[in-house]
PDB file of N, CA and C in Angstrom:
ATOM      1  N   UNK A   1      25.095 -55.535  -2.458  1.00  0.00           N
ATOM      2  CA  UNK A   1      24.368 -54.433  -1.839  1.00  0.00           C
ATOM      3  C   UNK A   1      24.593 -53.178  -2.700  1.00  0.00           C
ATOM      4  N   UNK A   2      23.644 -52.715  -3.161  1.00  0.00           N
ATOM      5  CA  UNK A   2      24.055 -51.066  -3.717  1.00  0.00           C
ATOM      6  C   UNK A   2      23.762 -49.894  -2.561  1.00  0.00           C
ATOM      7  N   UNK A   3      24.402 -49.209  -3.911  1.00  0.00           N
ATOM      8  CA  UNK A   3      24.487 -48.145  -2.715  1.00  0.00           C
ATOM      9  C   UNK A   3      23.070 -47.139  -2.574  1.00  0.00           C
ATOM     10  N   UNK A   4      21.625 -47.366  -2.916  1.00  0.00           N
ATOM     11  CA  UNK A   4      20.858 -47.026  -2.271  1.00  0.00           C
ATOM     12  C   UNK A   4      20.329 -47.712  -0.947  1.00  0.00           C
ATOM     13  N   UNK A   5      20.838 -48.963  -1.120  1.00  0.00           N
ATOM     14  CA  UNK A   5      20.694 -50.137   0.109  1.00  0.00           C
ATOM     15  C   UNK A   5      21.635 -49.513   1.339  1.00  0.00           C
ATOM     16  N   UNK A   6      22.650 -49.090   0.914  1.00  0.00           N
ATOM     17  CA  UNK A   6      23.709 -48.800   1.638  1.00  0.00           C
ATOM     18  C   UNK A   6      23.495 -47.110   2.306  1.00  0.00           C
ATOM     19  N   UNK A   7      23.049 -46.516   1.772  1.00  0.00           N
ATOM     20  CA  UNK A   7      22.024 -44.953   1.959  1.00  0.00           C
ATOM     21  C   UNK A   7      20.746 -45.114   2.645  1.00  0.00           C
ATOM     22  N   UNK A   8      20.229 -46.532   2.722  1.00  0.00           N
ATOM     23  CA  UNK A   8      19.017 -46.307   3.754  1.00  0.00           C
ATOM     24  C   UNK A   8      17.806 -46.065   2.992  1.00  0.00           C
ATOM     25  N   UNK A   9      17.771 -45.899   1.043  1.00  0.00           N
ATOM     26  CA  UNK A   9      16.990 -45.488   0.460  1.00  0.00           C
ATOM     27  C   UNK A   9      16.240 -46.492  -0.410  1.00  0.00           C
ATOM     28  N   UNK A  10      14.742 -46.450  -0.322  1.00  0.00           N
ATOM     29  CA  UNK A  10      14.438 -47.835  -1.057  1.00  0.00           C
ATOM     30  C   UNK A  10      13.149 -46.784  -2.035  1.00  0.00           C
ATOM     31  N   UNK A  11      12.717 -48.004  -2.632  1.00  0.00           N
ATOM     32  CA  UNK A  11      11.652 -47.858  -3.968  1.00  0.00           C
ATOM     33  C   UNK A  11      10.750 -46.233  -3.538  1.00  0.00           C
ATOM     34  N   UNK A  12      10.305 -46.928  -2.517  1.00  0.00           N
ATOM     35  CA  UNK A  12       9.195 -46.025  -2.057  1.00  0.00           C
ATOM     36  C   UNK A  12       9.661 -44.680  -1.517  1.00  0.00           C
ATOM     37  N   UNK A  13      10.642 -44.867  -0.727  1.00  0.00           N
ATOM     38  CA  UNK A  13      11.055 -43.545  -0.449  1.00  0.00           C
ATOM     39  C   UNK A  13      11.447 -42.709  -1.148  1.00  0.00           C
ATOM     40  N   UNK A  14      11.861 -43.085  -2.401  1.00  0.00           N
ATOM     41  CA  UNK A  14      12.709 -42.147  -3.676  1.00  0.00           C
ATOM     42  C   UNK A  14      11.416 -41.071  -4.389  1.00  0.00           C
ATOM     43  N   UNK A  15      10.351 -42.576  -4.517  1.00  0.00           N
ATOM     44  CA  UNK A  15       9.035 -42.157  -5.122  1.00  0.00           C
ATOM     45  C   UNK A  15       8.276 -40.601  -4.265  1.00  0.00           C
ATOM     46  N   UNK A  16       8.322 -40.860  -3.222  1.00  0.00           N
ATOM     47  CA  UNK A  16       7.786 -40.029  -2.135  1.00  0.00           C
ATOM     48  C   UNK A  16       8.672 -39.228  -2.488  1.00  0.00           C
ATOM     49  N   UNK A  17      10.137 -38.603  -2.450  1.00  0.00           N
ATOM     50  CA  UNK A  17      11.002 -37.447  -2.468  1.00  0.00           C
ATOM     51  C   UNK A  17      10.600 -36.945  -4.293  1.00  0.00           C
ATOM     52  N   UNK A  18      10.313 -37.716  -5.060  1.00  0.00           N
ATOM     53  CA  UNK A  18      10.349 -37.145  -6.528  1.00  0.00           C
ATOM     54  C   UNK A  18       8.736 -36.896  -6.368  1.00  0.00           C
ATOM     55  N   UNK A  19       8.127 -36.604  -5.921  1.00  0.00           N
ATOM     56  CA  UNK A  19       6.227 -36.803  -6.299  1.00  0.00           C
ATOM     57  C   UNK A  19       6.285 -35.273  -5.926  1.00  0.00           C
ATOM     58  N   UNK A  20       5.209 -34.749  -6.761  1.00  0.00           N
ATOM     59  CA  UNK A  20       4.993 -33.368  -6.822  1.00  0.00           C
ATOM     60  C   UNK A  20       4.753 -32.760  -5.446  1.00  0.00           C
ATOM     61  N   UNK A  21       5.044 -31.492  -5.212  1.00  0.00           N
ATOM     62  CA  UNK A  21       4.976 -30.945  -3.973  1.00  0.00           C
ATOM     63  C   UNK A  21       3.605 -30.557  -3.530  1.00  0.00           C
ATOM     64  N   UNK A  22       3.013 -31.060  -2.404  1.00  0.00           N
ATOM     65  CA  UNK A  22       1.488 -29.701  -2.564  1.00  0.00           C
ATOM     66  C   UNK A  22       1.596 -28.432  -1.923  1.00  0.00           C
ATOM     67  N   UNK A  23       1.166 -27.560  -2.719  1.00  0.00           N
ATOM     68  CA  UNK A  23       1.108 -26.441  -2.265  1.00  0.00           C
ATOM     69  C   UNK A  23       0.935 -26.007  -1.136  1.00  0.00           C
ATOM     70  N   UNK A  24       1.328 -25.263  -0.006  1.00  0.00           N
ATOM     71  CA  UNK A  24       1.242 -24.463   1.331  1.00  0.00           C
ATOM     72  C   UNK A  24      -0.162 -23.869   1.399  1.00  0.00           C
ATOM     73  N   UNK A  25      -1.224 -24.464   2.124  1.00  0.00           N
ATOM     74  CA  UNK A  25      -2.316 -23.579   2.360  1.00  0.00           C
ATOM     75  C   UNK A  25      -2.820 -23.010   3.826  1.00  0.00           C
ATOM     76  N   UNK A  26      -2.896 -22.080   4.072  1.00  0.00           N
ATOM     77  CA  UNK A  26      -2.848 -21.219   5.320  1.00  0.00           C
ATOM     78  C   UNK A  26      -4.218 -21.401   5.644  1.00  0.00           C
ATOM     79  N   UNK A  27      -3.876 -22.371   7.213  1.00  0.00           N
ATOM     80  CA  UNK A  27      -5.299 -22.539   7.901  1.00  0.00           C
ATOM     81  C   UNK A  27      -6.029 -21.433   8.313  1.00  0.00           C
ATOM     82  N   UNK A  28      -5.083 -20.312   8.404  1.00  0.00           N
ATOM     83  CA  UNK A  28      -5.841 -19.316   8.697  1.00  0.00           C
ATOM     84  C   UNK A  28      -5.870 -18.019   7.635  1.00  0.00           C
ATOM     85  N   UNK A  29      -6.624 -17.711   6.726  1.00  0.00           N
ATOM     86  CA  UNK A  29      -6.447 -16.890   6.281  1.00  0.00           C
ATOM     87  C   UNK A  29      -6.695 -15.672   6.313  1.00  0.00           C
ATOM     88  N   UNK A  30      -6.107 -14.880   5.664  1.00  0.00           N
ATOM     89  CA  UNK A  30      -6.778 -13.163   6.013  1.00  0.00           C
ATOM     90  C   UNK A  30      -7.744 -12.425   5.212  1.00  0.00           C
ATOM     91  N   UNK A  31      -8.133 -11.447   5.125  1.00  0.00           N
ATOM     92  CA  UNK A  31      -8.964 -10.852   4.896  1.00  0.00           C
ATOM     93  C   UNK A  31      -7.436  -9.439   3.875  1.00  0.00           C
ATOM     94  N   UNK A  32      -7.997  -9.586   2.577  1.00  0.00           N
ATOM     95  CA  UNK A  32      -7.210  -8.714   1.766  1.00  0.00           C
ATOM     96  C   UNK A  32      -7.061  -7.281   2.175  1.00  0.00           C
ATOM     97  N   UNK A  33      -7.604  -6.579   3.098  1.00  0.00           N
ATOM     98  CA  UNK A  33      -7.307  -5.344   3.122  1.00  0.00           C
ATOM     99  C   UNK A  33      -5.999  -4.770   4.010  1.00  0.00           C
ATOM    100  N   UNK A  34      -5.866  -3.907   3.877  1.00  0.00           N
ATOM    101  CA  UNK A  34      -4.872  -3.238   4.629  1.00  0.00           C
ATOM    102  C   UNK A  34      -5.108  -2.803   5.814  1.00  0.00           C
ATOM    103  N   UNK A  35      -5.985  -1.726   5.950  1.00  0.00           N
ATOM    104  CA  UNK A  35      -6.648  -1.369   7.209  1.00  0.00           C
ATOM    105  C   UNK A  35      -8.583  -1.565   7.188  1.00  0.00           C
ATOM    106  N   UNK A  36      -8.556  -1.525   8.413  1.00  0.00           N
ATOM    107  CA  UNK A  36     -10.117  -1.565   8.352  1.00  0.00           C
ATOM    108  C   UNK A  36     -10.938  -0.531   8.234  1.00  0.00           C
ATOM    109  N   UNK A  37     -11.978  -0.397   7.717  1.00  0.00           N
ATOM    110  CA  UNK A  37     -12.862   0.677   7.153  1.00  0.00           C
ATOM    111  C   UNK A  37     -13.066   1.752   8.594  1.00  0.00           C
ATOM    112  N   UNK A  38     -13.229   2.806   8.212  1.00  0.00           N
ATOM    113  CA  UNK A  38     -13.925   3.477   9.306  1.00  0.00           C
ATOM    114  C   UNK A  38     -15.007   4.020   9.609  1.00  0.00           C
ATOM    115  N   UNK A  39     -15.810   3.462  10.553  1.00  0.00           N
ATOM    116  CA  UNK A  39     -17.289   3.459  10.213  1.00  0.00           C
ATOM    117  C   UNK A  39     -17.779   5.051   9.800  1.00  0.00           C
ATOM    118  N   UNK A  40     -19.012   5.224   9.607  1.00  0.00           N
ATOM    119  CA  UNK A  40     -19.514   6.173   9.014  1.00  0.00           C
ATOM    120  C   UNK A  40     -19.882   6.959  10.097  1.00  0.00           C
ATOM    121  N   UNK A  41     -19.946   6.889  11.158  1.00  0.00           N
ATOM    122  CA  UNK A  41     -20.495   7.542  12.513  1.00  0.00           C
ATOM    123  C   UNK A  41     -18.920   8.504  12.420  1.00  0.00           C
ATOM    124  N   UNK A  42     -17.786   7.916  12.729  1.00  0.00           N
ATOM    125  CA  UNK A  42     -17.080   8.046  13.161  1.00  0.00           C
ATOM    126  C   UNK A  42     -16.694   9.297  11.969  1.00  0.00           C
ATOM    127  N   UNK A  43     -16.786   8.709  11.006  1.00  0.00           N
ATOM    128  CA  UNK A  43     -16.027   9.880   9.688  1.00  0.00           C
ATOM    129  C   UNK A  43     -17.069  11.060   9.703  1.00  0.00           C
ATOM    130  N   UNK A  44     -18.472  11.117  10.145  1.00  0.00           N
ATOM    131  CA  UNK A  44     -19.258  12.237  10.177  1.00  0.00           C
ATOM    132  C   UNK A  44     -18.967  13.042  11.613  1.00  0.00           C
ATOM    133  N   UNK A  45     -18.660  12.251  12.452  1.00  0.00           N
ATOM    134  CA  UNK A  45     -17.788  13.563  13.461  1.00  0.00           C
ATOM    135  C   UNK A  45     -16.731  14.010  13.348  1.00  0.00           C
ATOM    136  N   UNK A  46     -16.167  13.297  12.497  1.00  0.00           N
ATOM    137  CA  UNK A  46     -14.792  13.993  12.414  1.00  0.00           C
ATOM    138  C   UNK A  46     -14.401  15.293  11.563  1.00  0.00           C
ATOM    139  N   UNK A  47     -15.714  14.814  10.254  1.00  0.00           N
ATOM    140  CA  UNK A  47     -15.988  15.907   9.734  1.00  0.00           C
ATOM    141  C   UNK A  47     -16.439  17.438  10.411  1.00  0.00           C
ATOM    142  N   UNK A  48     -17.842  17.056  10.780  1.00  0.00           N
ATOM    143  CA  UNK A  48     -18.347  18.281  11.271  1.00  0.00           C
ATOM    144  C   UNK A  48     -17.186  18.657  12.701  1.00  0.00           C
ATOM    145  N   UNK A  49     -16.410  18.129  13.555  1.00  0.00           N
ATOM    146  CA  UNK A  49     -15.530  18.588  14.461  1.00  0.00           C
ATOM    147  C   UNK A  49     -15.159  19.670  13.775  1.00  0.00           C
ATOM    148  N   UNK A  50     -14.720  20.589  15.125  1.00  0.00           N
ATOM    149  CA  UNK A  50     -14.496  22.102  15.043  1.00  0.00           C
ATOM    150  C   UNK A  50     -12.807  21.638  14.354  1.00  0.00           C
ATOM    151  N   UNK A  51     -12.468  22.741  13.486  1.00  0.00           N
ATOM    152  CA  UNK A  51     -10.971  22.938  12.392  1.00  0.00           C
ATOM    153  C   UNK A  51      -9.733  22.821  13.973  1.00  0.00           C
ATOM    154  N   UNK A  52     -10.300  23.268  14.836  1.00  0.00           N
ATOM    155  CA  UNK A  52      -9.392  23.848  15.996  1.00  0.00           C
ATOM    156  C   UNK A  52      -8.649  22.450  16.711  1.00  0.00           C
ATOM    157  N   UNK A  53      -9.028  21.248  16.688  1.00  0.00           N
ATOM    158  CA  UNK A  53      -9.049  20.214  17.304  1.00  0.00           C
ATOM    159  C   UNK A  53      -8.026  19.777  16.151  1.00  0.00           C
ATOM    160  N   UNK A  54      -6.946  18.872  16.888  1.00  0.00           N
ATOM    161  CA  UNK A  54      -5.630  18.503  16.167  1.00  0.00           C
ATOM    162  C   UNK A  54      -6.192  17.248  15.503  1.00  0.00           C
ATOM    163  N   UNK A  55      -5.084  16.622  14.835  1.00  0.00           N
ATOM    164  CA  UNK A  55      -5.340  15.229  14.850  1.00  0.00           C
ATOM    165  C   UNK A  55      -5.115  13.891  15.460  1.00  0.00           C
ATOM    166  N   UNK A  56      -4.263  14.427  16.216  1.00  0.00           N
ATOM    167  CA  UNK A  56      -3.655  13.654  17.592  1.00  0.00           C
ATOM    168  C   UNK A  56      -5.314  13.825  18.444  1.00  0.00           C
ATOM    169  N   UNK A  57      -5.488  14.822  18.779  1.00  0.00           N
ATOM    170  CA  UNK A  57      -6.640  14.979  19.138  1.00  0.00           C
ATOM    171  C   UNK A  57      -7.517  13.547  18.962  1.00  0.00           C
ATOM    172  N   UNK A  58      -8.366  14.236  18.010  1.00  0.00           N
ATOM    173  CA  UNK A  58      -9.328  13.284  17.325  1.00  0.00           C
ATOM    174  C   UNK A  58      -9.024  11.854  17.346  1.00  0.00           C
ATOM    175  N   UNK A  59      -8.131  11.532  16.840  1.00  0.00           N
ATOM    176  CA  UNK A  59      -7.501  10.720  16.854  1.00  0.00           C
ATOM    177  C   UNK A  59      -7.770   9.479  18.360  1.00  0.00           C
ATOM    178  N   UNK A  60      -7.390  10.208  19.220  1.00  0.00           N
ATOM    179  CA  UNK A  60      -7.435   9.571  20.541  1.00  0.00           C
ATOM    180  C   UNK A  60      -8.815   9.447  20.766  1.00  0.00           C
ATOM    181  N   UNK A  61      -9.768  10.593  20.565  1.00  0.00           N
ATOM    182  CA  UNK A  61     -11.175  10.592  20.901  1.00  0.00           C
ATOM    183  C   UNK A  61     -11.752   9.291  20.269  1.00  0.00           C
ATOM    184  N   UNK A  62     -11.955   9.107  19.168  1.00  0.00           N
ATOM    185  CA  UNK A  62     -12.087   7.789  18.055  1.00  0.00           C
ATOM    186  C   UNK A  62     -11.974   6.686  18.629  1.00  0.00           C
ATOM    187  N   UNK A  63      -9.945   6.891  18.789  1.00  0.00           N
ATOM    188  CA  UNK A  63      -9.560   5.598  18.912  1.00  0.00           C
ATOM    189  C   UNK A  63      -9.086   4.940  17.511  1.00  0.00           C
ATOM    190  N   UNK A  64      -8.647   5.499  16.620  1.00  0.00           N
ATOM    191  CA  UNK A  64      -8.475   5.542  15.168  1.00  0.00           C
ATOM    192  C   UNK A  64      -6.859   6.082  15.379  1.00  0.00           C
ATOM    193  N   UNK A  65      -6.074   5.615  14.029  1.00  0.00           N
ATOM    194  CA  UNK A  65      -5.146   6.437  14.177  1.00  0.00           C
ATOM    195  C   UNK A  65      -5.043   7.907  13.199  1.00  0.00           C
ATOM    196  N   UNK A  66      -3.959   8.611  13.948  1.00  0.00           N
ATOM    197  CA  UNK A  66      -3.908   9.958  13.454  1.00  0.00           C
ATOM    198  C   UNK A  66      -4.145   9.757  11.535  1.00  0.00           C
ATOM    199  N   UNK A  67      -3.402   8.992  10.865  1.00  0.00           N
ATOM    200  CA  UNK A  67      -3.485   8.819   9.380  1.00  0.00           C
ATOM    201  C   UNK A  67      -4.683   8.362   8.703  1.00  0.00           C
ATOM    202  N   UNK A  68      -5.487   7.839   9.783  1.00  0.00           N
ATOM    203  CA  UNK A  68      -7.075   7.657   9.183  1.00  0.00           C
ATOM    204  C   UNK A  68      -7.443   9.220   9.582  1.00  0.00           C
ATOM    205  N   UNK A  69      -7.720  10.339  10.503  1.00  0.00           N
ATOM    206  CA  UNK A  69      -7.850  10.925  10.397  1.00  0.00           C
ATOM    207  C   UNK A  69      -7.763  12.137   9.339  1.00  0.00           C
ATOM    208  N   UNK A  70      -6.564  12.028   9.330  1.00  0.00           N
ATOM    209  CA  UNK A  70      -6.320  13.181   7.960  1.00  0.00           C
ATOM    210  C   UNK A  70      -6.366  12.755   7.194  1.00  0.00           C
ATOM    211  N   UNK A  71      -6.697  11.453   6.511  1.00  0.00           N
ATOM    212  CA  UNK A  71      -7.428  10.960   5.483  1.00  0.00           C
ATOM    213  C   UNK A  71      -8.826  11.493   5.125  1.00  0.00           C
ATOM    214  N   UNK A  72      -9.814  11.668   6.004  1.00  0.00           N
ATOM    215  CA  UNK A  72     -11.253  11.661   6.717  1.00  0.00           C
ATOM    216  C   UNK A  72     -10.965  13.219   6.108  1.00  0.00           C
ATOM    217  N   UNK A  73     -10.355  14.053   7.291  1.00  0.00           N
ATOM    218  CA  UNK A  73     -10.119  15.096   6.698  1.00  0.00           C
ATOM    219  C   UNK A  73      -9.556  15.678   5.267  1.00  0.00           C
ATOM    220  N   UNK A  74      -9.112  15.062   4.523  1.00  0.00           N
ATOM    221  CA  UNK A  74      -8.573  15.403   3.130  1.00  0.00           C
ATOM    222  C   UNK A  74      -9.705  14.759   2.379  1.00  0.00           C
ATOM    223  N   UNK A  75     -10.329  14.299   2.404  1.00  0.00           N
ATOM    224  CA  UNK A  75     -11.251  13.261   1.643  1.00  0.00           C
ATOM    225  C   UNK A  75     -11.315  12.775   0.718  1.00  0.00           C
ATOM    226  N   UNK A  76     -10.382  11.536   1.499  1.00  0.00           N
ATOM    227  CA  UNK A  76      -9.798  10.527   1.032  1.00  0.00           C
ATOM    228  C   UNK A  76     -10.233   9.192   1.873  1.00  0.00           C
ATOM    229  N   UNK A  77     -10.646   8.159   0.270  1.00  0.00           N
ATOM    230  CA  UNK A  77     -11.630   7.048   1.696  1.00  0.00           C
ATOM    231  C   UNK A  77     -10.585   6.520   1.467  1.00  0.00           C
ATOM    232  N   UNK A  78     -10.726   5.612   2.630  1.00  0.00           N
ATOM    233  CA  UNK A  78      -9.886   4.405   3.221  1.00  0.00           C
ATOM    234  C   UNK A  78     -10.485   2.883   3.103  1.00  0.00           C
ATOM    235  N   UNK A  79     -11.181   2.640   1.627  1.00  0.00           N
ATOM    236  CA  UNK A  79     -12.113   1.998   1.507  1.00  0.00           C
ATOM    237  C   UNK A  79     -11.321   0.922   0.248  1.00  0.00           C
ATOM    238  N   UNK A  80     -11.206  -0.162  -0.108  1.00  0.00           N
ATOM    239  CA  UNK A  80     -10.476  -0.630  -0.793  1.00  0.00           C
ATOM    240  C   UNK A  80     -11.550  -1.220  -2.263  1.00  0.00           C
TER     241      UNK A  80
END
C-alpha cells in the first residue's frame, strides 16, 4: 500500500488538485462608476436656486447628497 493509498488520494484526484484554477466570475456585476449621474433637471435648479439656500438645504429638496450639490455648485460634473 503506498502512502497516497494510505492518504485517501488517487490518480484523479491529484489531477483535479494540480489542473489550472478558473478564474472567479461575478454573477452579478457592476456598473464602473462611483456615483450616479445627476440628472440635468435637477443640476438646472440647483443652479438657478437662490445663493441663500444651504446645501443641506438643497440637498434634502433633491434628495441628492450635500457633495453632489456643491459639486453642481462649483462646477464640477460628476460625470465619469
Amino acid at each position: 500500500m503506498t502512502l497516497l493509498q494510505k492518504l485517501g488520494l488517487t490518480k484523479e484526484s491529484m489531477a483535479k488538485m494540480l489542473s489550472p484554477v478558473t478564474p472567479f466570475k461575478d454573477p452579478n456585476p457592476r456598473v464602473n462608476r462611483r456615483w450616479e449621474a445627476v440628472p440635468t433637471e435637477i443640476r438646472e435648479s440647483i443652479l438657478k436656486a437662490d445663493k441663500s439656500f444651504t446645501l443641506r438645504e438643497l440637498a434634502k429638496k433633491h434628495n441628492i447628497s450635500i457633495s453632489s450639490v456643491w459639486n453642481i455648485r462649483k462646477n464640477k460634473t460628476n460625470k465619469q
